[in-house]
Protein backbone atom coordinates (compact mmCIF):
# COMPACT_ATOMS: atom_id res chain seq x y z
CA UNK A 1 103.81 90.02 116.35
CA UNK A 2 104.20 93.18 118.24
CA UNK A 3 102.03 96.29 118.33
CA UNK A 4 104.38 98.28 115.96
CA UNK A 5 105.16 95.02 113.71
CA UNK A 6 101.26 95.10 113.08
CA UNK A 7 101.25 98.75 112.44
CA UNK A 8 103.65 98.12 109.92
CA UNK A 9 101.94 94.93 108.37
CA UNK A 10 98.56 97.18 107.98
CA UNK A 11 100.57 99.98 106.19
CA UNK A 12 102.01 97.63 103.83
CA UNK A 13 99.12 95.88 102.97
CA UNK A 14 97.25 99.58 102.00
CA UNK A 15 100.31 100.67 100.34
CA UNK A 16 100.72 98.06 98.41
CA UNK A 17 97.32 97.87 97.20
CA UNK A 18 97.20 101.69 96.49
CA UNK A 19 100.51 102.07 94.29
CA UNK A 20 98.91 98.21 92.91
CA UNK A 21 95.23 100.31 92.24
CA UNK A 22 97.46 103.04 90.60
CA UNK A 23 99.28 101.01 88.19
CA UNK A 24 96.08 99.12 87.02
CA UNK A 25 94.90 102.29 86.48
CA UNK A 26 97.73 103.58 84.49
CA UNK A 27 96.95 100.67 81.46
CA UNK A 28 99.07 100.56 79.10
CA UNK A 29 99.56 102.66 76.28
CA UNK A 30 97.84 101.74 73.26
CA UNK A 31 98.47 104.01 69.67
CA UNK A 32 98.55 103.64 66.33
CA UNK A 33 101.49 102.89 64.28
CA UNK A 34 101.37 105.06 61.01
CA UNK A 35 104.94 103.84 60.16
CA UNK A 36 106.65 100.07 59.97
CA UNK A 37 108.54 99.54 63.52
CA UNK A 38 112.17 99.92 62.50
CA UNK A 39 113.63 98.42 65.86
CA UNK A 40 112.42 95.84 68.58
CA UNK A 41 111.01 96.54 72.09
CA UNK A 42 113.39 94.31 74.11
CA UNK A 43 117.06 96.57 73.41
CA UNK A 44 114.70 99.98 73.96
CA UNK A 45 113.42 98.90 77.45
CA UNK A 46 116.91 97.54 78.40
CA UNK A 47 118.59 101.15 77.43
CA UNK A 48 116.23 103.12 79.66
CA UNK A 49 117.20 100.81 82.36
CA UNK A 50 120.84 100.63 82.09
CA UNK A 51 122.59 102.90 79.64
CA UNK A 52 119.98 105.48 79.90
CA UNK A 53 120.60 105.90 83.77
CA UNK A 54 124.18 106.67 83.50
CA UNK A 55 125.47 110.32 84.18
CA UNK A 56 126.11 110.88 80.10
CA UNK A 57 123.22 109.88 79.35
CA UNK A 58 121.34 112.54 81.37
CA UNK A 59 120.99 116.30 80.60
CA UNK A 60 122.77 117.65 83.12
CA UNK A 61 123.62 114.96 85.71
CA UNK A 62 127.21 114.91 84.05
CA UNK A 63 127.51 118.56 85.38
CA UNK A 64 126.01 117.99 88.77
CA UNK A 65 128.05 114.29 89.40
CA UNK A 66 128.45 115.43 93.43
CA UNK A 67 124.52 115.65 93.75
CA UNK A 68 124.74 112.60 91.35
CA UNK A 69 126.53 110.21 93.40
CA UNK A 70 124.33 111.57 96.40
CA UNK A 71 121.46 110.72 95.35
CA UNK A 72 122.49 107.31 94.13
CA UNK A 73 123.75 106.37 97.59
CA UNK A 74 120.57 107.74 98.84
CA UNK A 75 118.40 105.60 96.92
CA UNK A 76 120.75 102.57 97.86
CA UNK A 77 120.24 103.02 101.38
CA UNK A 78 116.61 103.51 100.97
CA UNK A 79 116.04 100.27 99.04
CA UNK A 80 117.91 98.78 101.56
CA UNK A 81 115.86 100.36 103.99
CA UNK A 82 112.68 99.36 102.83
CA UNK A 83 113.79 95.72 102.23
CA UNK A 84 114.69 95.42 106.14
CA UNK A 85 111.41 97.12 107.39
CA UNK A 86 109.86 93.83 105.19
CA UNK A 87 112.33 91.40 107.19
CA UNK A 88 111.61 93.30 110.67
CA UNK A 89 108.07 91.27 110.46
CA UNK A 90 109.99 87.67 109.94
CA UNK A 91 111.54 86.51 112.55
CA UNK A 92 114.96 86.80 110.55
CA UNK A 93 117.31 88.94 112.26
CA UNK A 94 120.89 90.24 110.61
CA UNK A 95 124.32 89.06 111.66
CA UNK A 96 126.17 91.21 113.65
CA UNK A 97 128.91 92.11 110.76
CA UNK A 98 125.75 92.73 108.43
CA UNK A 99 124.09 94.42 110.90
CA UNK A 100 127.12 96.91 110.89
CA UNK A 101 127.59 97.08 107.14
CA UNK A 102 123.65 98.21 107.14
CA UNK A 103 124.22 100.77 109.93
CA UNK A 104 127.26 102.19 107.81
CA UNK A 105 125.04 102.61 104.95
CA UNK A 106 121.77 103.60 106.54
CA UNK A 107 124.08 106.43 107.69
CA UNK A 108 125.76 107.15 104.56
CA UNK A 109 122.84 108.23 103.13
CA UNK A 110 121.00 109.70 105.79
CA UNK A 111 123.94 112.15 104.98
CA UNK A 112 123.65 112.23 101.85
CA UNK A 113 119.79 112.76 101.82
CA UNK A 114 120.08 115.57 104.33
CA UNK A 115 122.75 116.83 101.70
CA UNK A 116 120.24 116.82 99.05
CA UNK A 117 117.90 118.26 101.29
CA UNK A 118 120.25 120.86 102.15
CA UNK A 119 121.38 122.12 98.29
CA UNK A 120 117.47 122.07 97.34
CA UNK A 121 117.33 124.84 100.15
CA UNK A 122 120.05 126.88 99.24
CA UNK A 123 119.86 127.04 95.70
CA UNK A 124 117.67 130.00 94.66
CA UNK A 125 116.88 127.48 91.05
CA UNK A 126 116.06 124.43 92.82
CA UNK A 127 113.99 126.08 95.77
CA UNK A 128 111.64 128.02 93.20
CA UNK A 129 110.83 124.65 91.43
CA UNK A 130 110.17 122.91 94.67
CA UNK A 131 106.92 122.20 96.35
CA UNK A 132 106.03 121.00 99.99
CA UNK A 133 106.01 117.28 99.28
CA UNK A 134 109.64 117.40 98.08
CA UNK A 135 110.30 118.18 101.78
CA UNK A 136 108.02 116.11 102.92
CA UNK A 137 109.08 113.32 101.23
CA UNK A 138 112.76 113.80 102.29
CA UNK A 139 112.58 114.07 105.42
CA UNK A 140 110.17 111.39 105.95
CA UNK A 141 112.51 109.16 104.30
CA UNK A 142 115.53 110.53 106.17
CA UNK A 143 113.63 109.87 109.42
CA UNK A 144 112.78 106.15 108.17
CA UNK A 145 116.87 106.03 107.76
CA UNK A 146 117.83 107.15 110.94
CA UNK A 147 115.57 104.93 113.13
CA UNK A 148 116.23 102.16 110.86
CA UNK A 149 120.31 103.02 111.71
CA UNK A 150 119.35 103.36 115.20
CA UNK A 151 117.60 99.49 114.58
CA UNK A 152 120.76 98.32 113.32
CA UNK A 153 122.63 99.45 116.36
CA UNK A 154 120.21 99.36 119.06
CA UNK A 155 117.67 95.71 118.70
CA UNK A 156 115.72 97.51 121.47
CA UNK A 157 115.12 100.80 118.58
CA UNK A 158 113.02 98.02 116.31
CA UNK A 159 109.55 99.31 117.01
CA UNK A 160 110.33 103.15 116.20
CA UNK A 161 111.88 101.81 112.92
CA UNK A 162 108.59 100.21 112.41
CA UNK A 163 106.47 102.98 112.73
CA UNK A 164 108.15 105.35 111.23
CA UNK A 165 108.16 102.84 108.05
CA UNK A 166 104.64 102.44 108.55
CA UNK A 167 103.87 106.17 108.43
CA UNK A 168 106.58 106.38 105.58
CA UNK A 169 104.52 103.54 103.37
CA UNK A 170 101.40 105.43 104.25
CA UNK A 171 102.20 108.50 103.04
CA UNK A 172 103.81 106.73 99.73
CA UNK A 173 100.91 106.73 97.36
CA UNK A 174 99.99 110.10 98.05
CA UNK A 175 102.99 112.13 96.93
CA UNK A 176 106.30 112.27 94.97
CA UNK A 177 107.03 108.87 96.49
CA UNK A 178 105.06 107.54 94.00
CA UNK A 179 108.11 107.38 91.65
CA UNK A 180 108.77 104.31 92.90
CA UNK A 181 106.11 103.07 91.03
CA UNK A 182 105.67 105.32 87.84
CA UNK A 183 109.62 105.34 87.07
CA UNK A 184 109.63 101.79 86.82
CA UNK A 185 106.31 102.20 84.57
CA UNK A 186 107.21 104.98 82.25
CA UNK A 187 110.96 103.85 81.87
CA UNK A 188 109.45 100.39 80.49
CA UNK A 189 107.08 102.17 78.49
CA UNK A 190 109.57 104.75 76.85
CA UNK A 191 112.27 102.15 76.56
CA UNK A 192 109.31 100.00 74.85
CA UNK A 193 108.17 103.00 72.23
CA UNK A 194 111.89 103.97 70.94
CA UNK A 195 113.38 100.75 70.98
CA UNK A 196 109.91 99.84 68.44
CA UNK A 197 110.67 103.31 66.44
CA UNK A 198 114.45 102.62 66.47
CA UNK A 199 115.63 105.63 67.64
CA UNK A 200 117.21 104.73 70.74
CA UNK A 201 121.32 104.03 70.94
């Protein structure tokens, strides 16, 4: 394993065991029930992860549906992302017409993120509401898109896609990055509580 490759091991390993320390810490929640469940859990947690992630479903995603389809190309090139800075320490290596089809997404939403990035500084709303780590978090994630595109087109780019995942995973459990963790958590959590109460579609 190379110098960067281990980097990136010992970055995973912490992050992993912080956003795993976090969770554990979350629980689960625990209340009391003052009225008969009138649904089941199972149709409540599927809702908040399908139905409930659809543009209609959300308060104003159906009016925003550019910055909507932005940021779900964004998050499909960073799950992609992530899952090939796990691969880059195997000695697995992409085909050259996946290796292309990764490239063409990696940049996809590199522009898309840097869109997003963009519209949060230009719109007087948005910018008020935002805080450092939103920027932060953005462009550390846009940076761990581009050298993973450069990866994809360049084998010789590997180790700066490395470390630039490493520091991205490092700095995960310490700011809005987080979500990747807590959505998953309070979706199945929500989805859990109104699917028992019944109230859910």
């Amino acid at each position: 394993m190379t110098a960067a490759g281990g980097v990136l091991l010992a970055a995973l390993v912490v992050a992993v065991a912080s956003l795993g320390h976090a969770r554990q810490r979350i629980g689960s929640v625990r209340t009391w029930l003052f009225a008969e469940p009138r649904g089941r859990t199972g149709p409540g947690v599927r809702y908040a992860f399908t139905t409930a992630f659809f543009p209609w479903a959300k308060e104003t995603a159906s009016r925003h549906l550019a910055s909507y389809g932005a940021g779900l190309l964004y998050h499909a090139g960073i799950f992609a992302m992530l899952a090939c800075l796990v691969l880059s320490l195997t000695p697995l290596a992409a085909p050259p017409l996946l290796a292309r089809a990764l490239a063409a997404l990696f940049g996809a939403s590199l522009a898309a993120g840097l869109g997003l990035l963009v519209k949060r500084l230009a719109d007087v709303a948005l910018r008020a509401v935002s805080v450092p780590d939103d920027f932060v978090a953005n462009l550390l994630v846009d940076a761990a898109l581009a050298s993973g595109l450069a990866a994809a087109l360049v084998p010789g780019a590997l180790f700066v896609f490395q470390l630039v995942g490493a520091a991205l995973l490092l700095y995960a459990p310490l700011g809005k990055l987080r979500h990747m963790l807590f959505l998953l958590t309070s979706r199945r959590l929500w989805g859990a509580w109104y699917g028992r109460r019944g109230v859910l579609p």
